[in-house]
N, C-alpha and C. Protein backbone atom coordinates (compact mmCIF):
# COMPACT_ATOMS: atom_id res chain seq x y z
N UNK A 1 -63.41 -6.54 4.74
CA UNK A 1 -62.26 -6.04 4.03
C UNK A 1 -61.21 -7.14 4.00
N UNK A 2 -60.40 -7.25 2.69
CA UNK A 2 -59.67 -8.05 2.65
C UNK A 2 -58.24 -7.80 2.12
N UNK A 3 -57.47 -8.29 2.70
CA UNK A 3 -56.05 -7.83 2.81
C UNK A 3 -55.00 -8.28 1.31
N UNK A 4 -54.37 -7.41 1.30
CA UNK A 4 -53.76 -7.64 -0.24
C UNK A 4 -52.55 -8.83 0.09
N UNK A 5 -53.09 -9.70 -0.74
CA UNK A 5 -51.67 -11.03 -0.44
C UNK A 5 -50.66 -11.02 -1.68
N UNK A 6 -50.83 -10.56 -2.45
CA UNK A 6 -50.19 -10.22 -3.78
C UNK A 6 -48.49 -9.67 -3.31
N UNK A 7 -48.23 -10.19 -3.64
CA UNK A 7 -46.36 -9.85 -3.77
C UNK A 7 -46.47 -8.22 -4.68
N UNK A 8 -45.17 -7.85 -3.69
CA UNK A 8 -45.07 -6.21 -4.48
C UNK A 8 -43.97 -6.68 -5.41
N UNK A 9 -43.60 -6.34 -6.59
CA UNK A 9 -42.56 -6.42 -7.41
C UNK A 9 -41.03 -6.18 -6.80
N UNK A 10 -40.33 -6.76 -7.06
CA UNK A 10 -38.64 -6.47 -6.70
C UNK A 10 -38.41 -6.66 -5.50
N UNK A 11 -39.56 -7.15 -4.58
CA UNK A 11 -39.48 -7.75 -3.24
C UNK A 11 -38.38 -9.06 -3.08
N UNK A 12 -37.58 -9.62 -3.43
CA UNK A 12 -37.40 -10.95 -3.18
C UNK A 12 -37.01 -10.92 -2.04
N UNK A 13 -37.31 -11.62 -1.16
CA UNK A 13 -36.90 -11.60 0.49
C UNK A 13 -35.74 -12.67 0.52
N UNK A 14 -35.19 -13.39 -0.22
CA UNK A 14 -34.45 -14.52 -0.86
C UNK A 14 -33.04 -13.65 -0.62
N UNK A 15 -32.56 -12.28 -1.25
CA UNK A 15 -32.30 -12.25 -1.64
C UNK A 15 -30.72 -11.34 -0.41
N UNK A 16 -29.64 -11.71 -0.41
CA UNK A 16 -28.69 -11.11 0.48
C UNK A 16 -28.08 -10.07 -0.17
N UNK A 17 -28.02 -9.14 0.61
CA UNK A 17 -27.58 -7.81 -0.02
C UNK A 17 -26.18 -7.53 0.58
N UNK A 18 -25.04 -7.57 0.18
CA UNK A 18 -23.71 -7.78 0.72
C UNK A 18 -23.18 -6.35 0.79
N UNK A 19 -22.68 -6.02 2.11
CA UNK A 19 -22.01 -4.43 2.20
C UNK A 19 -21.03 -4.67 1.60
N UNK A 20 -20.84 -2.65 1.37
CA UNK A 20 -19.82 -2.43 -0.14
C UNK A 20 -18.51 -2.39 0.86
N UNK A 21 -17.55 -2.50 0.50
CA UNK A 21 -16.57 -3.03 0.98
C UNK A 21 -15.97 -1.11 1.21
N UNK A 22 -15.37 -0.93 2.08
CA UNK A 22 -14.75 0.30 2.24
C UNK A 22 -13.91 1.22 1.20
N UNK A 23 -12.88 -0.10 0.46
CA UNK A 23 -12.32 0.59 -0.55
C UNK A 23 -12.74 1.11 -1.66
N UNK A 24 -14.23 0.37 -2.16
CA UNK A 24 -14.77 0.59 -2.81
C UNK A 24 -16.09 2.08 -2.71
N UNK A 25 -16.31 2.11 -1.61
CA UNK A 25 -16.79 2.50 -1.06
C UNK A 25 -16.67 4.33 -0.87
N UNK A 26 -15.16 4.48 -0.54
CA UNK A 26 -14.26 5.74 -0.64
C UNK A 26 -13.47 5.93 -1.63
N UNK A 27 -13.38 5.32 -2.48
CA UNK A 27 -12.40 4.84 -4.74
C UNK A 27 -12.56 6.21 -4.60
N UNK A 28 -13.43 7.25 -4.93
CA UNK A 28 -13.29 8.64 -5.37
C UNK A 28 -12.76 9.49 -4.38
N UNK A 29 -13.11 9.95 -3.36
CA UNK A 29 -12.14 10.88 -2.35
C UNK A 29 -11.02 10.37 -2.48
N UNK A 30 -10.77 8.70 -2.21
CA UNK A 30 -9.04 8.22 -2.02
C UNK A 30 -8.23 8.86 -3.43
N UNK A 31 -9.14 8.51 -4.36
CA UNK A 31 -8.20 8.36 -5.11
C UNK A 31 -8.14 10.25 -6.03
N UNK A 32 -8.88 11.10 -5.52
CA UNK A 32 -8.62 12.27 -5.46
C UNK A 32 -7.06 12.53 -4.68
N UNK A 33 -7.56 11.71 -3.18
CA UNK A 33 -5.87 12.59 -2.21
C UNK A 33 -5.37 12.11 -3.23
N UNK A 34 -5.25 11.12 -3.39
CA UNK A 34 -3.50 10.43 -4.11
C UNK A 34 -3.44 11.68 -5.24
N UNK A 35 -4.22 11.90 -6.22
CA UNK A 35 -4.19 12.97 -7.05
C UNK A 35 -3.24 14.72 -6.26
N UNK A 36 -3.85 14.94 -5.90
CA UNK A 36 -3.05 16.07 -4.62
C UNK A 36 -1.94 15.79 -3.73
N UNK A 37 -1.84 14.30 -3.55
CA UNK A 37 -0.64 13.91 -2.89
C UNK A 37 0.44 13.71 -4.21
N UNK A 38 0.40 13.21 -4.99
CA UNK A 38 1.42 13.82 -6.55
C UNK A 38 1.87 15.10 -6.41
N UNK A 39 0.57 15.76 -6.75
CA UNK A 39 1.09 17.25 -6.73
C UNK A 39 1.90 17.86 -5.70
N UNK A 40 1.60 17.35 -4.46
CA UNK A 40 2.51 17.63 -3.21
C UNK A 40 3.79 17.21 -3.43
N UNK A 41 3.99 16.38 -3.42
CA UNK A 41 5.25 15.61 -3.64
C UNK A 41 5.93 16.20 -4.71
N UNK A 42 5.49 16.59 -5.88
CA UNK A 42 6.05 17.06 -6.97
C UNK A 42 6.68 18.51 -6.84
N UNK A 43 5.90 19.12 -5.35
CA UNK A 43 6.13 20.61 -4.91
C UNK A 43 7.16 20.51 -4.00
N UNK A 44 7.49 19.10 -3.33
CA UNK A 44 8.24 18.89 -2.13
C UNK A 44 9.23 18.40 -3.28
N UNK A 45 9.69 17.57 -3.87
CA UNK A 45 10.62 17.51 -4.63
C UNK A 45 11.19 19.03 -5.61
N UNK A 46 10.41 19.68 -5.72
CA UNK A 46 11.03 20.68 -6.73
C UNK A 46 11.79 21.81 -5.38
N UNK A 47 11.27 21.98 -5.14
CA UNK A 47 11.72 22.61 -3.67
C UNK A 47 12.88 22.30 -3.16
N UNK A 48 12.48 20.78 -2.44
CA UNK A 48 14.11 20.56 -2.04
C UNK A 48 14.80 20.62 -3.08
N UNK A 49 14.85 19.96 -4.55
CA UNK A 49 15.89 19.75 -5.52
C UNK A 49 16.49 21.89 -5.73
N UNK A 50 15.84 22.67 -5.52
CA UNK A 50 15.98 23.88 -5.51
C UNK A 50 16.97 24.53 -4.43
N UNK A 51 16.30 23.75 -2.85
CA UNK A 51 16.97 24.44 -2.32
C UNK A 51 18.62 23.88 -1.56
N UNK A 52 18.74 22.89 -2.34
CA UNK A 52 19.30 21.43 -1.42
C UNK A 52 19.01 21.23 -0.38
N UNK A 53 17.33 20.49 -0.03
CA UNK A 53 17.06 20.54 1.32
C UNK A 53 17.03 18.76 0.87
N UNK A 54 17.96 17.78 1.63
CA UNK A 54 17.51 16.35 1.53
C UNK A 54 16.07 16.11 2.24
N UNK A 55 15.78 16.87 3.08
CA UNK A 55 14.28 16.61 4.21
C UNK A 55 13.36 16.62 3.31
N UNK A 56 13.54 17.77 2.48
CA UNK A 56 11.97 17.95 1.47
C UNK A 56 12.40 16.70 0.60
N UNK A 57 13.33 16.20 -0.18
CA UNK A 57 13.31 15.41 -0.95
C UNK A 57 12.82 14.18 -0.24
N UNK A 58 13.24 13.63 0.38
CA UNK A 58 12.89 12.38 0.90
C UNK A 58 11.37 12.57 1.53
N UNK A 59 11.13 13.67 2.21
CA UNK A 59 9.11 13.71 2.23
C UNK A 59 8.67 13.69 1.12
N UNK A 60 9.49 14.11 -0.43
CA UNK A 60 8.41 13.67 -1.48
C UNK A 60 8.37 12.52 -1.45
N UNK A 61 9.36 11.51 -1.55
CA UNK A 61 9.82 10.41 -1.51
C UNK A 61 8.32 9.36 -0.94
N UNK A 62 8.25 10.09 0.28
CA UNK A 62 6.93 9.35 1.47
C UNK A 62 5.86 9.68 0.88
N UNK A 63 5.64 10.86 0.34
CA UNK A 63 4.34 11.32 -0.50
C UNK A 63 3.82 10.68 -1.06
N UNK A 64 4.88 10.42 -2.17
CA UNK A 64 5.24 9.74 -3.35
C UNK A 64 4.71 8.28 -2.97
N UNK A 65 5.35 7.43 -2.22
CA UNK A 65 4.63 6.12 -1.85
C UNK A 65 3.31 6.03 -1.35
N UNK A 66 3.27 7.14 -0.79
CA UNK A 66 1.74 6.91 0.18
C UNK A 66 0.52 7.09 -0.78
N UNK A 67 1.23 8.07 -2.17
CA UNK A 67 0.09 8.22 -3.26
C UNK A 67 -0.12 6.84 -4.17
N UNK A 68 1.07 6.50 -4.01
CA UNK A 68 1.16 4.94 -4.93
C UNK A 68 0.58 3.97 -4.32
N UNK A 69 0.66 3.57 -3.04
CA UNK A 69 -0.09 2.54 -2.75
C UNK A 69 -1.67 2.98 -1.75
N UNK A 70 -2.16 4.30 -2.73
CA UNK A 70 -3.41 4.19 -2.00
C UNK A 70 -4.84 3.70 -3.66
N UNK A 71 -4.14 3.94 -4.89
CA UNK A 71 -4.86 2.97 -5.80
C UNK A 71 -4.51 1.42 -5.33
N UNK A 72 -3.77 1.07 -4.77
CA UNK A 72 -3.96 -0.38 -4.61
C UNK A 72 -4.65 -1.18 -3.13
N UNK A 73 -4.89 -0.15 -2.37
CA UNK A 73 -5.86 -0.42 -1.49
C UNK A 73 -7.60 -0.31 -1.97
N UNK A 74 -7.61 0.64 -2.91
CA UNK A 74 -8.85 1.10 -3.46
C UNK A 74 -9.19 0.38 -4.83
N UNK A 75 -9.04 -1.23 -4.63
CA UNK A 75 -9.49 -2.11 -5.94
C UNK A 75 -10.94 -1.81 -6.30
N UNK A 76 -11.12 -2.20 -7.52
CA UNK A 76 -13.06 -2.45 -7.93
C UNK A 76 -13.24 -3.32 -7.76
């Protein structure tokens, strides 16, 4: 009996396969929160602007940033 020496197709052993980078990795859940973190913020701003609470305004405020700079952690 003789052993198959033939290369399997799409084998290249050559070839480095580089891990996906995290941000890329989580792009859809992240960039869902940020989606819901808007909406939060938009509920924490209407609220305080309603009730004159400065606390709720300024947590939209934090919302508000934390939704903004989580597309820029999550590049392609």
């Amino acid at each position: 009996m003789t052993a198959n020496l033939t290369p399997t197709p799409n084998q290249n052993q050559n070839v480095v396969i580089k891990p996906v980078p995290w941000g890329k990795k989580y792009r859809t859940p992240l960039m869902n929160a940020a989606f819901w973190a808007f909406w939060v913020g938009f509920v924490l701003a209407h609220q305080g602007g309603v009730t004159n609470n400065s606390l709720l305004i300024n947590l939209s405020y934090l919302v508000f940033a934390l939704a903004c700079l989580v597309p820029l952690v999550t590049k392609k």
